[in-house]
Protein backbone atom coordinates (compact mmCIF):
# COMPACT_ATOMS: atom_id res chain seq x y z
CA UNK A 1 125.27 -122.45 96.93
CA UNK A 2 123.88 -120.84 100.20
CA UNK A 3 121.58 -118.06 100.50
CA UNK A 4 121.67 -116.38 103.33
CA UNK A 5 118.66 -114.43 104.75
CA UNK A 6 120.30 -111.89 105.89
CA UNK A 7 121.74 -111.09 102.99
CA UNK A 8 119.01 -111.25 101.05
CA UNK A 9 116.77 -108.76 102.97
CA UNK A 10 119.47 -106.33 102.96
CA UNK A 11 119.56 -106.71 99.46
CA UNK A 12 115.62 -105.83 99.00
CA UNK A 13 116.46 -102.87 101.62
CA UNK A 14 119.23 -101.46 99.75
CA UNK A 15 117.69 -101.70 96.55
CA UNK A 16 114.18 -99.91 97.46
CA UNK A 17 116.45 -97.03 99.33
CA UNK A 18 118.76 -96.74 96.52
CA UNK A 19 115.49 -96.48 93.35
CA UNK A 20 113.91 -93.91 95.83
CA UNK A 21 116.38 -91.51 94.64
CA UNK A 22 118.57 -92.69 91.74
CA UNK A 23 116.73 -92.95 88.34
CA UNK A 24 118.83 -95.10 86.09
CA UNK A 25 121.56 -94.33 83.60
CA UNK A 26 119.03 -95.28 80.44
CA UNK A 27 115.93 -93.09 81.83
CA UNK A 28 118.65 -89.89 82.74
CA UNK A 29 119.68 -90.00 78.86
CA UNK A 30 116.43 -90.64 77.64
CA UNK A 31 114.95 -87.66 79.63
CA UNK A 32 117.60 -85.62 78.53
CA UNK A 33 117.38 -86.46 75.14
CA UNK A 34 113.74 -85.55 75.03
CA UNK A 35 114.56 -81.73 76.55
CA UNK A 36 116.94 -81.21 73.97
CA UNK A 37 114.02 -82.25 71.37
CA UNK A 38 111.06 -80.63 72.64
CA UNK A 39 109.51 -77.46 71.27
CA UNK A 40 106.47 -76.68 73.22
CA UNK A 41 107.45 -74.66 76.22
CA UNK A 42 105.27 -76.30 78.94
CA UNK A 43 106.32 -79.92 78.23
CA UNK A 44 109.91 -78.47 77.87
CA UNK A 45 109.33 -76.57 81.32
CA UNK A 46 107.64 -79.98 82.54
CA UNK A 47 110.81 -81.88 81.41
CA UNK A 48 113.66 -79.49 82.84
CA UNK A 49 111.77 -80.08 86.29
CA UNK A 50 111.87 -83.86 86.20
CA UNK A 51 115.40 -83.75 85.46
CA UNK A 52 116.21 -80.83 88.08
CA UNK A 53 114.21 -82.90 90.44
CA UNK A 54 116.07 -86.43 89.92
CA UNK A 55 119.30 -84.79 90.25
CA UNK A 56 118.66 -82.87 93.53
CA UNK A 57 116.92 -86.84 94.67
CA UNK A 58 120.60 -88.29 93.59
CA UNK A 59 122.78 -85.93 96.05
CA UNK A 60 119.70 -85.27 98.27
CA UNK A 61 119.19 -89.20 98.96
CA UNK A 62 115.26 -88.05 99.05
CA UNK A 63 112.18 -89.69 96.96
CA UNK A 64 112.24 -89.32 93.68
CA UNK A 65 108.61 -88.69 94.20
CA UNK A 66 106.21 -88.73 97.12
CA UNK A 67 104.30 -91.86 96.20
CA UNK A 68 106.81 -94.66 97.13
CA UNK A 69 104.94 -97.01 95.45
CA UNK A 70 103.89 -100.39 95.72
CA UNK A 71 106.54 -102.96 95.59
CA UNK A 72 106.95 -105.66 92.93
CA UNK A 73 109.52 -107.55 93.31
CA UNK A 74 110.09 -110.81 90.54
CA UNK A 75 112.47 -113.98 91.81
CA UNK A 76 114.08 -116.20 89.80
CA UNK A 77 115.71 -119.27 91.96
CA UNK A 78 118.07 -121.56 91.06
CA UNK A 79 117.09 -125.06 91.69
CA UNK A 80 120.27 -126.40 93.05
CA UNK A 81 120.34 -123.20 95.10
CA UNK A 82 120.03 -123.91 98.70
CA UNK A 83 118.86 -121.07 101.66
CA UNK A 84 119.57 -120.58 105.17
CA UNK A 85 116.34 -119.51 107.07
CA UNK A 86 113.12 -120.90 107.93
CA UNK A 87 111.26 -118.13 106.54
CA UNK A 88 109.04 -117.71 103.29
CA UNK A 89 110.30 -115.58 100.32
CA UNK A 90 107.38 -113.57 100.83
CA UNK A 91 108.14 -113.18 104.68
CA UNK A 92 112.05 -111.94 103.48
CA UNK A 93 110.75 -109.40 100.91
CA UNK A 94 108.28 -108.14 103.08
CA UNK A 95 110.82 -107.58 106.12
CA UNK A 96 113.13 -106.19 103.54
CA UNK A 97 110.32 -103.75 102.44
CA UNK A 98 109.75 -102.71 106.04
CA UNK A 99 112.97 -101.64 106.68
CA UNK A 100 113.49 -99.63 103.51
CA UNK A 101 110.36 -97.87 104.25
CA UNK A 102 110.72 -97.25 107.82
CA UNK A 103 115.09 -96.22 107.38
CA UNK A 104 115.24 -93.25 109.26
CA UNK A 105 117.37 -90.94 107.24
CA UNK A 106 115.47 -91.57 104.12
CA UNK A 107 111.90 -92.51 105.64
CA UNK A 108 109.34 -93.23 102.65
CA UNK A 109 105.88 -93.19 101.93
CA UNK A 110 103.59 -96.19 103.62
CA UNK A 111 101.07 -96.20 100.89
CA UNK A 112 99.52 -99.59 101.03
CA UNK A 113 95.95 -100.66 102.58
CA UNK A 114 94.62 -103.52 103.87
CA UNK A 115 90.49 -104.53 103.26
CA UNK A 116 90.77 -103.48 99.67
CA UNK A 117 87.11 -103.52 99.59
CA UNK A 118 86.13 -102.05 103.29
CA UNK A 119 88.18 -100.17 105.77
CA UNK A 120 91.48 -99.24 103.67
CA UNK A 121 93.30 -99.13 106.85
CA UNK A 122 96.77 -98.66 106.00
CA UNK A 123 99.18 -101.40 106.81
CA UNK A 124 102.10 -98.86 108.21
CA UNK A 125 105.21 -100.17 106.86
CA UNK A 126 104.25 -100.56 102.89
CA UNK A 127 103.73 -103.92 103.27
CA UNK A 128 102.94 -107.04 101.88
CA UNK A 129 104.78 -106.76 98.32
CA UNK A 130 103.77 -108.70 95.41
CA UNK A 131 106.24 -111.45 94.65
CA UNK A 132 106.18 -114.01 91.84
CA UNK A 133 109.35 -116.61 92.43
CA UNK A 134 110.21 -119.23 89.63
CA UNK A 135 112.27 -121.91 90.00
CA UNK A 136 114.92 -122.10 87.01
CA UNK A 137 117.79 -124.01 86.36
CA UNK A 138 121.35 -123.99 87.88
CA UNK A 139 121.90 -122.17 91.30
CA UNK A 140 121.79 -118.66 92.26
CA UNK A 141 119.01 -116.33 92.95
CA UNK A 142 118.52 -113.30 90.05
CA UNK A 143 115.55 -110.15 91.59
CA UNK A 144 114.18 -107.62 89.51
CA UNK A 145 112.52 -105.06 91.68
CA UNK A 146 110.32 -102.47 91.23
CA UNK A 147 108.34 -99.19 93.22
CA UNK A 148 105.66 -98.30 91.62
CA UNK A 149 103.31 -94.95 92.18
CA UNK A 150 99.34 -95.49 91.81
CA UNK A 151 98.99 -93.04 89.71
CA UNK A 152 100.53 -95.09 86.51
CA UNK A 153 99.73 -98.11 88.09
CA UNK A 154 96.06 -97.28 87.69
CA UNK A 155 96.25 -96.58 83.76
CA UNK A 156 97.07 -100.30 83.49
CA UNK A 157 94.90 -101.86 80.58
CA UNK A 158 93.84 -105.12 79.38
CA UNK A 159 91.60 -106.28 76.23
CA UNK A 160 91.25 -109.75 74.68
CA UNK A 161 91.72 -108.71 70.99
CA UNK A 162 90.44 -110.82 68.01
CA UNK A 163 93.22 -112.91 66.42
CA UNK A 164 93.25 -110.27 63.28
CA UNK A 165 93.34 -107.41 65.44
CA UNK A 166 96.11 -104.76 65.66
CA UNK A 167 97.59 -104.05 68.89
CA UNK A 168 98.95 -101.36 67.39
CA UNK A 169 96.05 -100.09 67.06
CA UNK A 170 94.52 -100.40 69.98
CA UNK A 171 97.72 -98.93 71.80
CA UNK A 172 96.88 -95.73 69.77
CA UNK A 173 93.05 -95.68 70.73
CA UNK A 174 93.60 -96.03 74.23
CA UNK A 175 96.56 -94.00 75.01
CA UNK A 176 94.59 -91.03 75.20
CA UNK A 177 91.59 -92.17 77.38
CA UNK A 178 94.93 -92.82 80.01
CA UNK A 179 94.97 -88.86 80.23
CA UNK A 180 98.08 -87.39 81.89
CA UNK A 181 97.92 -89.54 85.34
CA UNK A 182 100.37 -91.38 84.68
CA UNK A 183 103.03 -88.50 84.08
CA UNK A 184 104.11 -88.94 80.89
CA UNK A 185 106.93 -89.20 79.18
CA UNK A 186 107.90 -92.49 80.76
CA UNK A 187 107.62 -96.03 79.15
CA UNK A 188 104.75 -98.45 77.82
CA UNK A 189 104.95 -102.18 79.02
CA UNK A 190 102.96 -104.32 76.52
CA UNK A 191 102.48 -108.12 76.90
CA UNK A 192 100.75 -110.20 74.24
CA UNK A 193 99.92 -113.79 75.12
CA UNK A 194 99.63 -116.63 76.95
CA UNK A 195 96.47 -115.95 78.83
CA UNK A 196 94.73 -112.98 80.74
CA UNK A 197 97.25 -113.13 83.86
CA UNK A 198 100.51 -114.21 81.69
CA UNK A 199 99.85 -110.96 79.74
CA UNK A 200 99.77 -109.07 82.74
CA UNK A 201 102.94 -110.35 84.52
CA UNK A 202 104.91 -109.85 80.91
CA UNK A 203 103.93 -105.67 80.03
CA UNK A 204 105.24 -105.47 84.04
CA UNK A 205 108.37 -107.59 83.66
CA UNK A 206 108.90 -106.00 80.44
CA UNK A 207 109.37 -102.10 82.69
CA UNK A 208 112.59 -103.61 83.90
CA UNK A 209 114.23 -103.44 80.25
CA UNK A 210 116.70 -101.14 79.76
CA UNK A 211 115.29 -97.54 77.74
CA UNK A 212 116.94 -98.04 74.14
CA UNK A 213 114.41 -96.67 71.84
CA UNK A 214 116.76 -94.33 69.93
CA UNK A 215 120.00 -96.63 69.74
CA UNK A 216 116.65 -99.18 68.44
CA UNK A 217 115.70 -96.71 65.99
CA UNK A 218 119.53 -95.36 64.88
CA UNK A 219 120.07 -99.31 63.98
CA UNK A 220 116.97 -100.58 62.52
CA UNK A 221 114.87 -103.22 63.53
CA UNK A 222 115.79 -106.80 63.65
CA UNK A 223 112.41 -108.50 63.73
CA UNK A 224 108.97 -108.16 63.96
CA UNK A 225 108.83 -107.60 67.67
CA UNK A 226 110.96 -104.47 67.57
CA UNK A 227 109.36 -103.36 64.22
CA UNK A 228 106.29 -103.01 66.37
CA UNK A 229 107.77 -101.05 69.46
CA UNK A 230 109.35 -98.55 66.72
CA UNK A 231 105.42 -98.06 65.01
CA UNK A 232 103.59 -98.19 68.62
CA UNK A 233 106.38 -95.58 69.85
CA UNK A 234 105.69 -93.31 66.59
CA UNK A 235 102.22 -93.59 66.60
CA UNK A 236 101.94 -92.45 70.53
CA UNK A 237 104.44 -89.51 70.02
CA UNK A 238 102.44 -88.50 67.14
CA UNK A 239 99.25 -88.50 69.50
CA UNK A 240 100.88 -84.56 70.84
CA UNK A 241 100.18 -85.64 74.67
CA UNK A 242 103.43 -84.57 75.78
CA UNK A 243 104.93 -84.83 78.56
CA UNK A 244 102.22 -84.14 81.38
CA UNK A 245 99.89 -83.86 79.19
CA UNK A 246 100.71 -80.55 78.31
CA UNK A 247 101.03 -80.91 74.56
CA UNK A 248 104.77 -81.98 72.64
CA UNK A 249 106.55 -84.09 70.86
CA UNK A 250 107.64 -87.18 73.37
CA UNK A 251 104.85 -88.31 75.25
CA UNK A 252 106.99 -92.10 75.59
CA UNK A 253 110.17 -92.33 76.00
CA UNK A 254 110.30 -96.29 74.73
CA UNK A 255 107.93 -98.82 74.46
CA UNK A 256 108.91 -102.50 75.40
CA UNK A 257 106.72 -105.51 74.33
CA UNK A 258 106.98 -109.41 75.67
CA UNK A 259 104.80 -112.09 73.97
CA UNK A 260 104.13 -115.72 74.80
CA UNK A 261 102.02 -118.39 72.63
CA UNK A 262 98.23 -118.15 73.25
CA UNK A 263 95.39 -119.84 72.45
CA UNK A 264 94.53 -120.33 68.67
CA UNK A 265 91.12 -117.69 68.75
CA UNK A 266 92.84 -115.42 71.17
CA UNK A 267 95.02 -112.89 71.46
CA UNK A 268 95.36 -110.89 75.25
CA UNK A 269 96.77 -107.47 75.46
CA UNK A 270 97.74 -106.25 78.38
CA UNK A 271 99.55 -102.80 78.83
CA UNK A 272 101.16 -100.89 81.60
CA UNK A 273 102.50 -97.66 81.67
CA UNK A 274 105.86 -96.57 83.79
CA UNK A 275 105.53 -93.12 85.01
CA UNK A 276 108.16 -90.42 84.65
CA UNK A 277 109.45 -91.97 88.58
CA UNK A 278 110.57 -94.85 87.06
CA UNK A 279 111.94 -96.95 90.19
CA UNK A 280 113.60 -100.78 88.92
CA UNK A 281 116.39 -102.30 89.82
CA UNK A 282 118.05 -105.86 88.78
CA UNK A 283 120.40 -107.57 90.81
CA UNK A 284 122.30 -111.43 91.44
CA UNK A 285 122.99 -113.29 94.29
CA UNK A 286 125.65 -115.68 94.92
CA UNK A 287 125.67 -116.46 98.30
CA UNK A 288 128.97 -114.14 98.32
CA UNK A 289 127.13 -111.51 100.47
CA UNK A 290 124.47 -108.95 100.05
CA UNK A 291 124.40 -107.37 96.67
CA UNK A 292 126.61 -104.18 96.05
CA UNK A 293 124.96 -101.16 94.21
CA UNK A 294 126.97 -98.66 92.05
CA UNK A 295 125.46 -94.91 92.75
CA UNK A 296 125.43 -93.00 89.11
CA UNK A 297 127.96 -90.33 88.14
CA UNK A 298 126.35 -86.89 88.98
CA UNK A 299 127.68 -86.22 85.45
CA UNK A 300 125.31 -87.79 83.81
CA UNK A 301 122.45 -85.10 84.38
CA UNK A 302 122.30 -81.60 82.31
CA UNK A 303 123.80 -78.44 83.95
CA UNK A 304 119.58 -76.90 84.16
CA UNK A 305 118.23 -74.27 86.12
CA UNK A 306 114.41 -73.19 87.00
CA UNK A 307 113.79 -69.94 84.52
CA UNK A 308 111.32 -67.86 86.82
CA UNK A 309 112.03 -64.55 84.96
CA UNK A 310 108.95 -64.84 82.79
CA UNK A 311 106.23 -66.30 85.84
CA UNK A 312 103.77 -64.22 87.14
CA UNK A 313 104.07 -64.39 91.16
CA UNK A 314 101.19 -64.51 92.84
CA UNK A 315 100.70 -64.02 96.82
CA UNK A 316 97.97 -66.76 97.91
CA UNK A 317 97.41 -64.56 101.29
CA UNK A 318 95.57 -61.93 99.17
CA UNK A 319 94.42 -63.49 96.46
CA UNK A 320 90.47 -62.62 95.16
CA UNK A 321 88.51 -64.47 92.34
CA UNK A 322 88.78 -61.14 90.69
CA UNK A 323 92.77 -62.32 90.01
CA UNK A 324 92.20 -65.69 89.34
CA UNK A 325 89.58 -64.51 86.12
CA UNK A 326 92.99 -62.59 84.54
CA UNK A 327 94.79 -66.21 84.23
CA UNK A 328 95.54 -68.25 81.25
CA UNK A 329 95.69 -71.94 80.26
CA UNK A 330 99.57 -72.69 80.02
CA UNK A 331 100.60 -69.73 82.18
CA UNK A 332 103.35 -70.37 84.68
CA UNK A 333 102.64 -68.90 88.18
CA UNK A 334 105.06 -68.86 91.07
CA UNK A 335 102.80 -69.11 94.32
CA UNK A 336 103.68 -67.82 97.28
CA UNK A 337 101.89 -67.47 101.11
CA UNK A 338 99.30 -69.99 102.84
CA UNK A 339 97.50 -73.06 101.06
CA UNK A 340 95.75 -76.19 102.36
CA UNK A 341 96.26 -79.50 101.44
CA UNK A 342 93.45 -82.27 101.43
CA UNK A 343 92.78 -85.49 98.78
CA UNK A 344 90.54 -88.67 98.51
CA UNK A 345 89.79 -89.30 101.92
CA UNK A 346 89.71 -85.74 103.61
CA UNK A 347 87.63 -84.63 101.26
CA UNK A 348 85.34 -87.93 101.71
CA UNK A 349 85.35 -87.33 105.11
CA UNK A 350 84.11 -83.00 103.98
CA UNK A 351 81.42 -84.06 102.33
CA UNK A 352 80.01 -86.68 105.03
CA UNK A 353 80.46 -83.87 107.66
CA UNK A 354 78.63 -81.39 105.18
CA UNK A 355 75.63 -84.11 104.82
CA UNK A 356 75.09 -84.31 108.37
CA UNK A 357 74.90 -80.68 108.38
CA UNK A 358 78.04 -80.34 110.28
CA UNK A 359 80.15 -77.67 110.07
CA UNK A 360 84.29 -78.01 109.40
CA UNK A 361 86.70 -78.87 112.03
CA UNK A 362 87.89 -75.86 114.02
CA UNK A 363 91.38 -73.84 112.33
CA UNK A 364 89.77 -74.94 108.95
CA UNK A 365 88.99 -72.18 106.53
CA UNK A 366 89.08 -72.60 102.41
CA UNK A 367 87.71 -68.79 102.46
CA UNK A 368 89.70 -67.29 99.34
CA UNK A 369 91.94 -70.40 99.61
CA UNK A 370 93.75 -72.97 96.99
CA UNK A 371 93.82 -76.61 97.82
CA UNK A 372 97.04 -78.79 97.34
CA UNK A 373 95.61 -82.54 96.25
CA UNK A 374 99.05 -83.96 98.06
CA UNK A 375 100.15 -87.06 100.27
CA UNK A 376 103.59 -85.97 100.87
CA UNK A 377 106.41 -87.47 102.36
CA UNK A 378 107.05 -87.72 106.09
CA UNK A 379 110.51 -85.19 106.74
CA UNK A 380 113.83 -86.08 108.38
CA UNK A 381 116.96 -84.48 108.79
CA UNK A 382 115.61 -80.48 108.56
CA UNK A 383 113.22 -80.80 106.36
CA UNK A 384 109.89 -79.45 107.42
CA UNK A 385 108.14 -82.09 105.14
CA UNK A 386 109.30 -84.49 102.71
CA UNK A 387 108.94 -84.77 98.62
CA UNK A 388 105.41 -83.61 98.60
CA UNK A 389 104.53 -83.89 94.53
CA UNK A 390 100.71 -83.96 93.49
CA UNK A 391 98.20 -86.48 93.27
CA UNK A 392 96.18 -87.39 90.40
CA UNK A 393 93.12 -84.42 90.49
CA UNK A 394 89.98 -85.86 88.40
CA UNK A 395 90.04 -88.35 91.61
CA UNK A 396 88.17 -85.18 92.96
CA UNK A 397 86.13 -84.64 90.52
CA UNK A 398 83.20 -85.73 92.52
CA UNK A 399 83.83 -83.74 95.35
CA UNK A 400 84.88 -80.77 93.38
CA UNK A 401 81.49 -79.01 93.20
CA UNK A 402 80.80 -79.47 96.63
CA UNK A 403 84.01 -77.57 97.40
CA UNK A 404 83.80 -75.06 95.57
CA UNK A 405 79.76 -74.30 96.69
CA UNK A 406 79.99 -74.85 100.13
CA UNK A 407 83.48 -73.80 101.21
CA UNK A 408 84.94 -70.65 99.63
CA UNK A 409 87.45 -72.22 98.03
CA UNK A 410 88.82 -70.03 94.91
CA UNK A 411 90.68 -73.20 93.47
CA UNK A 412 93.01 -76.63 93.38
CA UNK A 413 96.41 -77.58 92.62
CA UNK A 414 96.97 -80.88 91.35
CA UNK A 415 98.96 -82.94 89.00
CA UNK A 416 97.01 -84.39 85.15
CA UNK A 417 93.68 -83.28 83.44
CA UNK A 418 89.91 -82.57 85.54
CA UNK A 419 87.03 -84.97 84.41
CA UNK A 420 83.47 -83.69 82.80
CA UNK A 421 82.38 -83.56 86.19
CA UNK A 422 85.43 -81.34 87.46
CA UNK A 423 85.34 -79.32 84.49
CA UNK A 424 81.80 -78.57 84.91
CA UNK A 425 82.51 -77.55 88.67
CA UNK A 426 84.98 -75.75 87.94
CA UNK A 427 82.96 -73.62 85.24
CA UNK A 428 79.67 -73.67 86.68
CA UNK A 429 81.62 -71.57 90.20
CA UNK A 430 84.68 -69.60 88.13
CA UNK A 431 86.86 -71.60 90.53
CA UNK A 432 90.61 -72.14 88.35
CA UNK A 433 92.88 -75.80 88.35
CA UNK A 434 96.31 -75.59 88.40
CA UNK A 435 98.97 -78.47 88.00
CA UNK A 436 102.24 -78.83 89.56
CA UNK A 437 104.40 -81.86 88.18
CA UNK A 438 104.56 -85.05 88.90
CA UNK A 439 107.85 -86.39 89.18
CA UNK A 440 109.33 -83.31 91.08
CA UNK A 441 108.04 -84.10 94.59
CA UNK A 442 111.57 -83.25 96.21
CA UNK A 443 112.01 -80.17 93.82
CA UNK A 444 108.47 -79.10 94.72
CA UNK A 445 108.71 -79.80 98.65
CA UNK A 446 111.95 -77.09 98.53
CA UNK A 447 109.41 -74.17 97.83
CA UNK A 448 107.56 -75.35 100.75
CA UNK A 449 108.78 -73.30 103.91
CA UNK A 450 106.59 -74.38 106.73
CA UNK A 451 103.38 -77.43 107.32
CA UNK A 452 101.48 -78.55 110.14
CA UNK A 453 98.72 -80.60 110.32
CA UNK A 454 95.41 -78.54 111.25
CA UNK A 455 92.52 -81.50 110.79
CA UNK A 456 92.03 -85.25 110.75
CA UNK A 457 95.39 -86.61 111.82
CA UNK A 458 94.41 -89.72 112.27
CA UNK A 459 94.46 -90.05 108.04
CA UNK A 460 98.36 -89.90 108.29
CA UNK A 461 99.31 -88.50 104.72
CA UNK A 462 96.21 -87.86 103.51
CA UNK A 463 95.64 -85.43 106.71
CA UNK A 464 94.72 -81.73 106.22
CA UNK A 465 98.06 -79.72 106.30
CA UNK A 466 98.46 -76.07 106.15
CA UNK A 467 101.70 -75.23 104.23
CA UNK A 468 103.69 -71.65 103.84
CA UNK A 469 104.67 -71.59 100.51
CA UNK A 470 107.51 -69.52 98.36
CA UNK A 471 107.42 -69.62 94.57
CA UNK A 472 106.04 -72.98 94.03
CA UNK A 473 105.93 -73.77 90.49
CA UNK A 474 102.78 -74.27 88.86
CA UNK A 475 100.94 -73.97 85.47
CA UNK A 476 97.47 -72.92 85.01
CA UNK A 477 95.45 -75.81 83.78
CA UNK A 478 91.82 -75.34 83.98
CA UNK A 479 90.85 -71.47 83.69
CA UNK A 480 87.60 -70.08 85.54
CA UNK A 481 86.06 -69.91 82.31
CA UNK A 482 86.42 -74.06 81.98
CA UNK A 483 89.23 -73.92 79.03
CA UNK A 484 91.64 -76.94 79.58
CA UNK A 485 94.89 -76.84 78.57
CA UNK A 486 94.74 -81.10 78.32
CA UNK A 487 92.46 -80.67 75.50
CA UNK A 488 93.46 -77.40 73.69
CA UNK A 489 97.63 -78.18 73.62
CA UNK A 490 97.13 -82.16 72.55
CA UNK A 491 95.06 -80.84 69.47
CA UNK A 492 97.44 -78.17 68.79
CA UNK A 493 100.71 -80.14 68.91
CA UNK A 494 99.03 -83.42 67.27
CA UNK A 495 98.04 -81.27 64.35
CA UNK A 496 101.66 -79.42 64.14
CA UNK A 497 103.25 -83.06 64.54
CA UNK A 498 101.09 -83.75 61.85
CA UNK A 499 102.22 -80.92 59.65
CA UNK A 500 105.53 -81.87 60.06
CA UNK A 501 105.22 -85.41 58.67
CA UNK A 502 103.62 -84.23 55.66
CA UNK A 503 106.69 -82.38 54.95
């Protein structure tokens, strides 16, 4: 059998292009299923939006979500199987990558950066990928693939638990120090085994099983493997996280667990969590031709519609702190007029101008103003930006005081809970948080009416923008007094789960 390269780049092309916009069949029913279930009206309100979101990604053909991810991609090669090129797999994925990223109806998100430890210069075109290739029996080549966001990717954990431990409970103890960053309700990969590494690469490989926690549950468990996803999946639900962190009853949508023999006094635990963008794909080839991908039926999303009728609006352009004192944790606003956007490295690049006693760049003013912690999504076609969904906020926690003493900003918009040191900030200078959700970068970027760039260009996506906006959805989070709604609503609904079991 002959693999051509060709073929196989397109393949990697198609299938990045094609999970920037489709979820799959098991996540859309899953999703669903948890709207129909939930009773707390944020993580219902959070829900509806990741679902209106995926569906206007499916006939839009735009990101799912604004961070494209960082590509994983898993080979399995038939031994017998021969290939026509001279280059490396890693040199084929890679080119593959750089075309998905770089297609020009759909462009997406070059989030990847070289000198880890230095410069973080970013490589342009998303690349290298990570790519693990094993050589297996018979001919053929088999590719799981995956896109995945930093913001889950960074709640990854590992522990090397004593042979009698739990991992049950350990999943329960540490869900909760994962906050909301990874935008929840999506999926837990858990590997147990083998060694440090070989736990990691199995809760990763495990993300590219099929969501089947219900049909698991409706039929019972077979063995003690599934017995444990059904008690880890309980015991998380039960923790009243909900979905962005909001407070509610599914906080995972399915858990999936891989194990491998270990070493006789150990026991490794690694876990990895799938965000609500869940990007994977799985595909053969047979040296037939490029792999052929099946778009989903449209049908298979619920007929759902934003509810505004109950959302205060609010007009940004005229906005005083003496407003922003009259709002309420869990209160849905619909923004409209002028904000600035700015994360990690603009505001890095604030506070080294401020400690040189420099003053901002020129068209810069926070007077009064609301900053949007984004990275969004280069536009094409019309669009006058691209899925622009938040970033994860308590990554300026450390910055937060400084903005809010130095620049008259009144507040930020961002996506998962503030820090101590945020929370304190925001306190200590009655500034307010507010959260818009992750998952719903293309939703979001449609309330967006106008952006241009206004300071440091040269960081790309992480650039200052100015952006018009009209009704942007987004719920108030952190109140001037300090109150969080990620620690009030996770009590409230873990207690009322609680309640409920009793009965």
């Amino acid at each position: 059998m002959l693999i051509k390269r060709d073929d196989f780049i397109q393949s990697i092309t198609e299938a990045l292009q094609y999970i920037s916009y489709y979820h799959s069949e098991s996540f859309i029913k899953a999703m669903s299923q948890a709207y129909q279930r939930e009773e707390s009206a944020s993580a219902k309100s959070a829900i509806k939006q990741i679902l209106i979101n995926s569906k206007m990604s499916a006939i839009g053909h735009r990101p799912l979500c604004q961070d494209t991810g960082i590509v994983s991609v898993f080979v399995n090669v038939g031994i017998k199987t021969q290939w026509d090129t001279d280059s490396s797999l890693q040199e084929m994925v890679d080119e593959g990558v750089r075309r998905a990223y770089s297609w020009p109806d759909n462009v997406l998100r070059a989030s990847i950066v070289a000198d880890p430890l230095k410069t973080r210069k970013n490589t342009g075109d998303n690349t290298p990928s990570s790519v693990h290739c094993r050589l297996v029996a018979g001919e053929g080549i088999e590719v799981w693939l995956s896109s995945k966001g930093g913001g889950s990717e960074n709640k990854s954990k590992f522990v090397m638990l004593n042979p009698s431990d739990d991992v049950a409970d350990w999943v329960e103890k540490v869900v909760p120090s994962m906050g909301a960053g990874w935008c929840p309700p999506g999926v837990l990969g858990i590997g147990v085994g083998g060694t440090a590494d070989k736990a990691m690469m199995m809760a990763k490989e495990s993300l590219f099983e099929p969501i089947n926690m219900l049909e698991l549950i409706d039929r019972g468990p077979k063995n003690h493997i599934e017995e444990l996803r059904i008690d880890i999946y309980n015991r998380v639900n039960a923790l009243g996280i909900g979905a962005q962190g909001l407070g509610g009853l599914t906080t995972v949508l399915d858990v999936k667990i891989k194990d491998f023999p270990t070493h006789a006094v150990s026991k490794p635990v690694a876990m990895i969590p799938n965000c609500a963008a869940t990007r994977t794909l799985h595909f053969k080839l047979d040296g037939s031709g490029p792999a052929i991908f099946t778009p989903p039926n449209l049908d298979l999303w619920p007929d759902l519609e934003m509810n505004v009728a109950e959302a205060r609006r609010v007009n940004l352009d005229t906005l005083t702190r003496e407003d922003t004192r009259t709002w309420k944790t869990g209160e849905t606003l619909l923004i409209s007029g002028k904000l600035l956007t700015g994360r990690d490295a603009a505001h890095k690049r604030i506070d080294t101008l401020f400690a040189h006693g420099e003053s901002l760049p020129e068209g810069v003013d926070f007077t009064n103003k609301f900053i949007y912690y984004v990275g969004p999504v280069d536009p094409v076609r019309n669009e006058v930006v691209g899925p622009a969904g938040p970033t994860t906020a308590d990554r300026m926690d450390k910055f937060t005081d400084m903005m809010l003493a130095k620049t008259g900003l009144l507040g930020m918009i961002g996506k998962a809970e503030r820090g101590p040191e945020g929370l304190r900030a925001i306190k200590a200078h009655e500034g307010v948080y507010l959260i818009a959700v992750g998952g719903a970068a293309y939703l979001v970027s449609q309330a967006i009416k106008s952006s241009k760039i206004i300071a440091f260009a040269d960081l790309g996506m992480e650039a200052i923008r100015e952006f018009e906006v009209l009704d942007m959805p987004v719920t108030v989070a952190v109140d001037t007094q300090g109150e969080s709604i990620h620690a009030t609503a996770p009590a409230i609904w873990r207690k009322k789960i609680q309640e409920n079991n009793k009965k």
